[in-house]
Protein backbone atom coordinates (compact mmCIF):
# COMPACT_ATOMS: atom_id res chain seq x y z
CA UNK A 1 -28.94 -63.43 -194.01
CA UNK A 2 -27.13 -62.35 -196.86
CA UNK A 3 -26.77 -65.50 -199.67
CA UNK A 4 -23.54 -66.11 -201.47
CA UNK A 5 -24.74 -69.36 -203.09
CA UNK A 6 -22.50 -70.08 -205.65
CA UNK A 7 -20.00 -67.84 -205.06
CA UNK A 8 -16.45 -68.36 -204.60
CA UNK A 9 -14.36 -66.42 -202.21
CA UNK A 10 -10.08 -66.30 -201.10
CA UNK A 11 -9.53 -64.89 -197.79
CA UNK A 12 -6.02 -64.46 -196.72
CA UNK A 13 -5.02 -64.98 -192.83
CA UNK A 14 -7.94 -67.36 -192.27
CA UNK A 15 -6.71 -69.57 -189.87
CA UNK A 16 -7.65 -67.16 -186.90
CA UNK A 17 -9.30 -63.94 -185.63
CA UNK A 18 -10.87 -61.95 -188.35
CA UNK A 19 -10.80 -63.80 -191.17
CA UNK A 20 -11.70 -66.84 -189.51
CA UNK A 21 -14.59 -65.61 -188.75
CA UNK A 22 -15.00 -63.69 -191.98
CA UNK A 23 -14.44 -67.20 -193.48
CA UNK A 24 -16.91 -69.10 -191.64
CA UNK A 25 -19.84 -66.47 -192.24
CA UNK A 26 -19.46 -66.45 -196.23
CA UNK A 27 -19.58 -70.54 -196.07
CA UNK A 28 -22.77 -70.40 -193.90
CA UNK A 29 -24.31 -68.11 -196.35
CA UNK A 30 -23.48 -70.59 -199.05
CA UNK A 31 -19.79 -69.74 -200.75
CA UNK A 32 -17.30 -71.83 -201.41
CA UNK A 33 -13.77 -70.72 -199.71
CA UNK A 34 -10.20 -70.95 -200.02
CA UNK A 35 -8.62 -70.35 -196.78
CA UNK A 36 -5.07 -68.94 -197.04
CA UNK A 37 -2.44 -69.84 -194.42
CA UNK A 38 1.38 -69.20 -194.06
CA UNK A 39 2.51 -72.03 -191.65
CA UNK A 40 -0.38 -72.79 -189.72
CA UNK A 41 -1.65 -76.01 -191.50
CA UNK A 42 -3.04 -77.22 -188.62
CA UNK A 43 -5.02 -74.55 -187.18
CA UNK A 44 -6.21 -73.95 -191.23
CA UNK A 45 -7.21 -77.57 -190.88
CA UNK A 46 -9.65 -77.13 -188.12
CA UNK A 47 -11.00 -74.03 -189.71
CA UNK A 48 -11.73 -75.92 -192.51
CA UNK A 49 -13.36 -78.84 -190.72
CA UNK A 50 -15.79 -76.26 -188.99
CA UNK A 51 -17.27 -74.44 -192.15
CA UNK A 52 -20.38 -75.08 -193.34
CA UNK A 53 -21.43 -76.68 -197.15
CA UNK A 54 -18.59 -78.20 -198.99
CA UNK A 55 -15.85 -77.86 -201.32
CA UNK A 56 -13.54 -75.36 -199.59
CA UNK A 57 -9.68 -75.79 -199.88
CA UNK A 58 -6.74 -74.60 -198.00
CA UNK A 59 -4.27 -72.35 -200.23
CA UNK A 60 -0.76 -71.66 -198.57
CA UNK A 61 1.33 -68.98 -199.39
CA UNK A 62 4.03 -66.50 -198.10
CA UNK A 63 2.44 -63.17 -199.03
CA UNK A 64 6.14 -61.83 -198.51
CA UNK A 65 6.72 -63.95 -201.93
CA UNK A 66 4.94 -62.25 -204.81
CA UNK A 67 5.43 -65.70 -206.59
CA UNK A 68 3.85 -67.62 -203.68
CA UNK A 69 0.65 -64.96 -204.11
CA UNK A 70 0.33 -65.74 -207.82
CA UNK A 71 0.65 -69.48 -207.26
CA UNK A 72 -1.64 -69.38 -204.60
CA UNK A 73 -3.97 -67.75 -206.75
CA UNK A 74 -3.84 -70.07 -209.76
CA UNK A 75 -4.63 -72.96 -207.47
CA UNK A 76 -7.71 -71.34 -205.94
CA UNK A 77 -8.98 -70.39 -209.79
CA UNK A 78 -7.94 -74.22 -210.68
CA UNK A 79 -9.98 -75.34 -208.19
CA UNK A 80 -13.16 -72.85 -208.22
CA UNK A 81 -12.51 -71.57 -211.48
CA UNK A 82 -12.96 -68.34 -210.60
CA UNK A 83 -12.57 -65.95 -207.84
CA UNK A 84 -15.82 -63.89 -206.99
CA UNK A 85 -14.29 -62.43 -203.96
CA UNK A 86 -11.34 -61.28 -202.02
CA UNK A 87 -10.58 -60.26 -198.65
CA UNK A 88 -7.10 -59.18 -198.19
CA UNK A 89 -7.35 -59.66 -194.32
CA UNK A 90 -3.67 -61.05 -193.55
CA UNK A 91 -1.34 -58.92 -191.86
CA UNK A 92 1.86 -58.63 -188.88
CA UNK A 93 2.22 -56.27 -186.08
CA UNK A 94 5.62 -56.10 -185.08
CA UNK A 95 6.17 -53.43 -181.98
CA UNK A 96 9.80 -51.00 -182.85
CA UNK A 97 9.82 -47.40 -180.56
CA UNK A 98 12.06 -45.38 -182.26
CA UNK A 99 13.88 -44.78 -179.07
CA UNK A 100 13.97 -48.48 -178.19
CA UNK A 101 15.04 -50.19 -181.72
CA UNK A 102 18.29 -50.57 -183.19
CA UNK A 103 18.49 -49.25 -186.60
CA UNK A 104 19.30 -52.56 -188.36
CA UNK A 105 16.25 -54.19 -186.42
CA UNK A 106 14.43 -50.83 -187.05
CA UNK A 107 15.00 -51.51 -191.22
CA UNK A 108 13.96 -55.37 -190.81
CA UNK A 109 10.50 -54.52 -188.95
CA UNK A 110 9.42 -52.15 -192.03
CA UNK A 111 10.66 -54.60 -194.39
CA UNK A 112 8.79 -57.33 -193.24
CA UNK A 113 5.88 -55.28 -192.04
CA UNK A 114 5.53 -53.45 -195.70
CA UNK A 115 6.51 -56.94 -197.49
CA UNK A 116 3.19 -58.55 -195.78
CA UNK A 117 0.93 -56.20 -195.50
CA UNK A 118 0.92 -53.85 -198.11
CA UNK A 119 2.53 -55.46 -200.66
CA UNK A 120 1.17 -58.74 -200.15
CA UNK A 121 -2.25 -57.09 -200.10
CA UNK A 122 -1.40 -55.33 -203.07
CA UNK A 123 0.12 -58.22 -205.24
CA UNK A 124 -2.86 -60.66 -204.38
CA UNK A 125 -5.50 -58.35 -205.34
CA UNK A 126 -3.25 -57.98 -208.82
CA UNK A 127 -3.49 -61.25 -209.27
CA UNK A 128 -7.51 -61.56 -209.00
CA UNK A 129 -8.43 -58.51 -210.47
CA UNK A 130 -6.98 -59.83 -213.38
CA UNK A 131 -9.14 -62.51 -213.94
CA UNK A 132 -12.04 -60.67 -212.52
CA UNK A 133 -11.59 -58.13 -214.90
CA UNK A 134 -12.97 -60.58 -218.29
CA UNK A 135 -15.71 -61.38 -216.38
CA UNK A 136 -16.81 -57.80 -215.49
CA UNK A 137 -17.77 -58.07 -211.71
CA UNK A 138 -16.27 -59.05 -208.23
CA UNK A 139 -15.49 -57.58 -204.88
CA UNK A 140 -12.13 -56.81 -203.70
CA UNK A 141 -12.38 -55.81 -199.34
CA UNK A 142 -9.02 -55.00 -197.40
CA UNK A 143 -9.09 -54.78 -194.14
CA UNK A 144 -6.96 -52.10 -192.82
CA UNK A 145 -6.77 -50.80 -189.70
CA UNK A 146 -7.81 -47.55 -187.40
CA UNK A 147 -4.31 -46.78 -186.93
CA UNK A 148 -3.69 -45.91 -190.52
CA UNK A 149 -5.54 -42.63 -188.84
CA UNK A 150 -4.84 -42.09 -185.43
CA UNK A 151 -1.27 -43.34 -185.57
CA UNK A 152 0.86 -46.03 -183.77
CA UNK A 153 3.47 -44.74 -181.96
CA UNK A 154 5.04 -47.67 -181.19
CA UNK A 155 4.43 -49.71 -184.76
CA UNK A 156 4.72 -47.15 -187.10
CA UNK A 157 5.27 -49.47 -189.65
CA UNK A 158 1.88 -51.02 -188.88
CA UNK A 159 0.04 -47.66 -189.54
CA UNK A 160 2.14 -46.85 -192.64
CA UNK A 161 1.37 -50.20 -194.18
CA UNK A 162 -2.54 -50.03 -193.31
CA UNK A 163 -2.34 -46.33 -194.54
CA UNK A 164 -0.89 -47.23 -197.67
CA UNK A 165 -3.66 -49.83 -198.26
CA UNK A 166 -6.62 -47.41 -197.73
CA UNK A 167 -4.56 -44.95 -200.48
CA UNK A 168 -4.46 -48.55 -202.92
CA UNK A 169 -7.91 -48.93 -202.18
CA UNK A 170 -9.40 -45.96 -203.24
CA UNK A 171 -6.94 -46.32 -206.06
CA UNK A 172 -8.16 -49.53 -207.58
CA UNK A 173 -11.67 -49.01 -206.91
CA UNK A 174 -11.47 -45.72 -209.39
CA UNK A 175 -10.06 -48.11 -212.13
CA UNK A 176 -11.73 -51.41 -211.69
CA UNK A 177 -15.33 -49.62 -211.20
CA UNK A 178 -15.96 -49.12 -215.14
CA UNK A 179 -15.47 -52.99 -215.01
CA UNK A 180 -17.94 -53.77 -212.15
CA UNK A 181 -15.42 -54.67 -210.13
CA UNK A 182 -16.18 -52.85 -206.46
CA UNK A 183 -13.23 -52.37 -203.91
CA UNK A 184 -13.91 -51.55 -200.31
CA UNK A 185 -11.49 -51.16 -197.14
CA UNK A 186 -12.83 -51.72 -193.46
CA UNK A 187 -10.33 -50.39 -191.01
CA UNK A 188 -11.27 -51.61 -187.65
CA UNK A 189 -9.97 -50.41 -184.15
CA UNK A 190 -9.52 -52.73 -181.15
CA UNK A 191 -10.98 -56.15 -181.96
CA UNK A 192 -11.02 -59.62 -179.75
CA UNK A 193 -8.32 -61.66 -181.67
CA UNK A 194 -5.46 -63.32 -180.67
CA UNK A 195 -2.98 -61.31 -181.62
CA UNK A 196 -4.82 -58.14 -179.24
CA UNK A 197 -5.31 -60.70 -176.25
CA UNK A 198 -2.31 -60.11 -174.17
CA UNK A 199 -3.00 -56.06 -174.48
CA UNK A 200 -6.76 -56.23 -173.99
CA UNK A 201 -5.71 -58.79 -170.52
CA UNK A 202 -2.98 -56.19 -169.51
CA UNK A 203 -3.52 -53.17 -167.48
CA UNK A 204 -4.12 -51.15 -170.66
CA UNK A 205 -7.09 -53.33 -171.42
CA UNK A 206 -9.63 -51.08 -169.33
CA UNK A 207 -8.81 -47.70 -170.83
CA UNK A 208 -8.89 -49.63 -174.43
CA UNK A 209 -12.54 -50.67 -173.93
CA UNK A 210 -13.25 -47.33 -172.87
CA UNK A 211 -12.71 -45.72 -176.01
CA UNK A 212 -15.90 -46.73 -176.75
CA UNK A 213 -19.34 -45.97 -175.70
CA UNK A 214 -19.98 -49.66 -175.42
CA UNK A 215 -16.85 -50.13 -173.34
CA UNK A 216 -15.93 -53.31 -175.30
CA UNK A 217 -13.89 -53.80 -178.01
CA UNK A 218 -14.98 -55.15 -181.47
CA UNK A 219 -15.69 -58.65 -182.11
CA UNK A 220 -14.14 -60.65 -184.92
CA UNK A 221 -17.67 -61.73 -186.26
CA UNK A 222 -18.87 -58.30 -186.35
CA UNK A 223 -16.16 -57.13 -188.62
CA UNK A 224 -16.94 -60.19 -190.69
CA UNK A 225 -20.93 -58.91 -191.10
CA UNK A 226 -19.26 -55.92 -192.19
CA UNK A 227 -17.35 -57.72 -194.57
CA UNK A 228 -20.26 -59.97 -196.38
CA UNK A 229 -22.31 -56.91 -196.36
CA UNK A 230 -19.57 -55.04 -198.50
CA UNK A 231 -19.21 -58.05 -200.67
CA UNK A 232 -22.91 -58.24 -201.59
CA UNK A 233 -24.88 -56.99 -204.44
CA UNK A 234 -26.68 -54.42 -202.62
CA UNK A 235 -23.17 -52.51 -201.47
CA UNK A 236 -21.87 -51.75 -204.90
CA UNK A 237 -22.09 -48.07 -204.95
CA UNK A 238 -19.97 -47.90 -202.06
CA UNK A 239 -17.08 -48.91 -203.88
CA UNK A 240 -13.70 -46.84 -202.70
CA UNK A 241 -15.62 -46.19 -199.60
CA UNK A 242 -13.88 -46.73 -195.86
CA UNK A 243 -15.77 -48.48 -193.31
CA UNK A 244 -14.26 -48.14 -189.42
C-alpha cells in the first residue's frame, strides 16, 4: 500500500460514494483528512468515526459560495497547517431534457449545476494552490466524469460542467508544474454510489453493466485506488493527464 504518513489531504463531497471511500483509503494509508460536507453533518459524522489514525476534521461549506470555499479552506490550513492534497470530488446531477424543461427551470439547473461543480471545483483548488504554491509541491485530482466525452443527453449541464473541469485541469497543471505542484483529473463512467442506485436498480441497469467487458459497473473504492495512486510521489509525471 501506498503511505501518506504525514500528509494532509481536503476532499470535498466526503460524506458518501466516491469520496468517502477516497477518504477512508488516504487515512488508512496514514493522512490526516478534512472531510467536506454541505448539509450532511451527520452522515460526515459517521464517516469520520470510521477512518483510521487520528486527527481528521469535518470542514462544511457551500461550494456554490466562493466565500464558504475560502473559509473552508483557511480552517483546514488552521488546523493541518497545510494542505498536501486535494480532491475536488463534490458535484450535482440534476436531470433537464430540453424537450421536457421549462426555460426558467432550464436556466436554474445550469446555474446551480455550473455554480457546484465547476466553479466550486475551480475556486477551491484557487484557494490551495495558493498556499501550495510557497511550498513548491502538492497534488491537485478532480474527478470528472465520462460524460464530459460521450455526452448526457438528458443533463447536459452535467457534461458541460465535467467538460469544463478536464479543460481547467489541463490548464492548471501547465502552470502549477514549474512549481511541483501536479494536477490530475479521473473521469469515471458508471460507478456504485448512491446517487447511480435507483438507475443501476431500474430496467436500464442491465444494459449499463453491459457496457463493460466485466458487466459491472465501477466501484467507489476502485476510483479511490486510482485516486491515491495519482496523489503519490511515483505519479508526478502524469500531471495534466486524464484517467477514465
Amino acid at each position: 500500500m501506498l503511505s501518506f504518513a504525514g500528509k494532509t489531504v481536503l476532499v470535498t463531497g466526503s460524506d458518501r460514494g466516491i469520496g468517502q471511500a477516497v477518504a477512508i483509503q488516504f487515512a488508512a494509508a496514514g493522512a490526516r483528512v478534512a472531510l467536506h460536507f454541505h448539509s450532511q453533518a451527520d452522515a460526515i459524522e459517521q464517516v469520520r468515526s470510521h477512518l483510521a489514525g487520528s486527527g481528521h476534521i469535518t470542514v462544511q461549506a457551500d461550494l456554490a459560495d466562493a466565500a464558504a470555499i475560502e473559509r473552508m479552506v483557511n480552517e483546514a490550513i488552521a488546523a493541518f497547517g497545510h494542505i498536501d492534497i486535494l480532491v475536488n470530488n463534490a458535484g450535482i446531477y440534476q436531470a433537464h431534457p430540453l424537450d421536457a424543461t421549462e426555460f426558467d427551470q432550464w436556466q436554474a439547473v445550469w446555474q446551480d449545476t455550473i455554480a457546484v461543480n465547476l466553479l466550486g471545483s475551480v475556486h477551491t483548488a484557487y484557494s490551495v494552490a495558493r498556499q501550495m504554491i510557497p511550498r513548491r509541491q502538492g497534488r491537485i485530482i478532480n474527478i470528472t466524469s465520462r460524460g464530459a466525452f460521450r455526452g448526457e443527453p438528458t443533463a447536459p449541464a452535467y457534461a458541460a460542467s465535467k467538460a469544463g473541469l478536464n479543460a481547467f485541469s489541463q490548464s492548471i497543471a501547465q502552470h502549477l508544474a514549474p512549481y511541483g505542484i501536479s494536477v490530475s483529473a479521473i473521469a469515471p463512467g458508471w460507478v456504485e454510489t448512491e446517487m447511480s442506485r435507483s438507475t443501476l436498480e431500474s430496467p436500464e441497469g442491465a444494459a449499463i453493466r453491459a457496457q463493460s467487458g466485466f458487466d459491472r459497473v465501477a466501484r467507489p473504492e476502485e476510483i479511490a485506488h486510482t485516486v491515491l495512486f495519482l496523489a503519490s510521489e511515483q505519479a508526478e509525471f502524469l500531471s495534466g493527464g486524464m484517467s477514465m
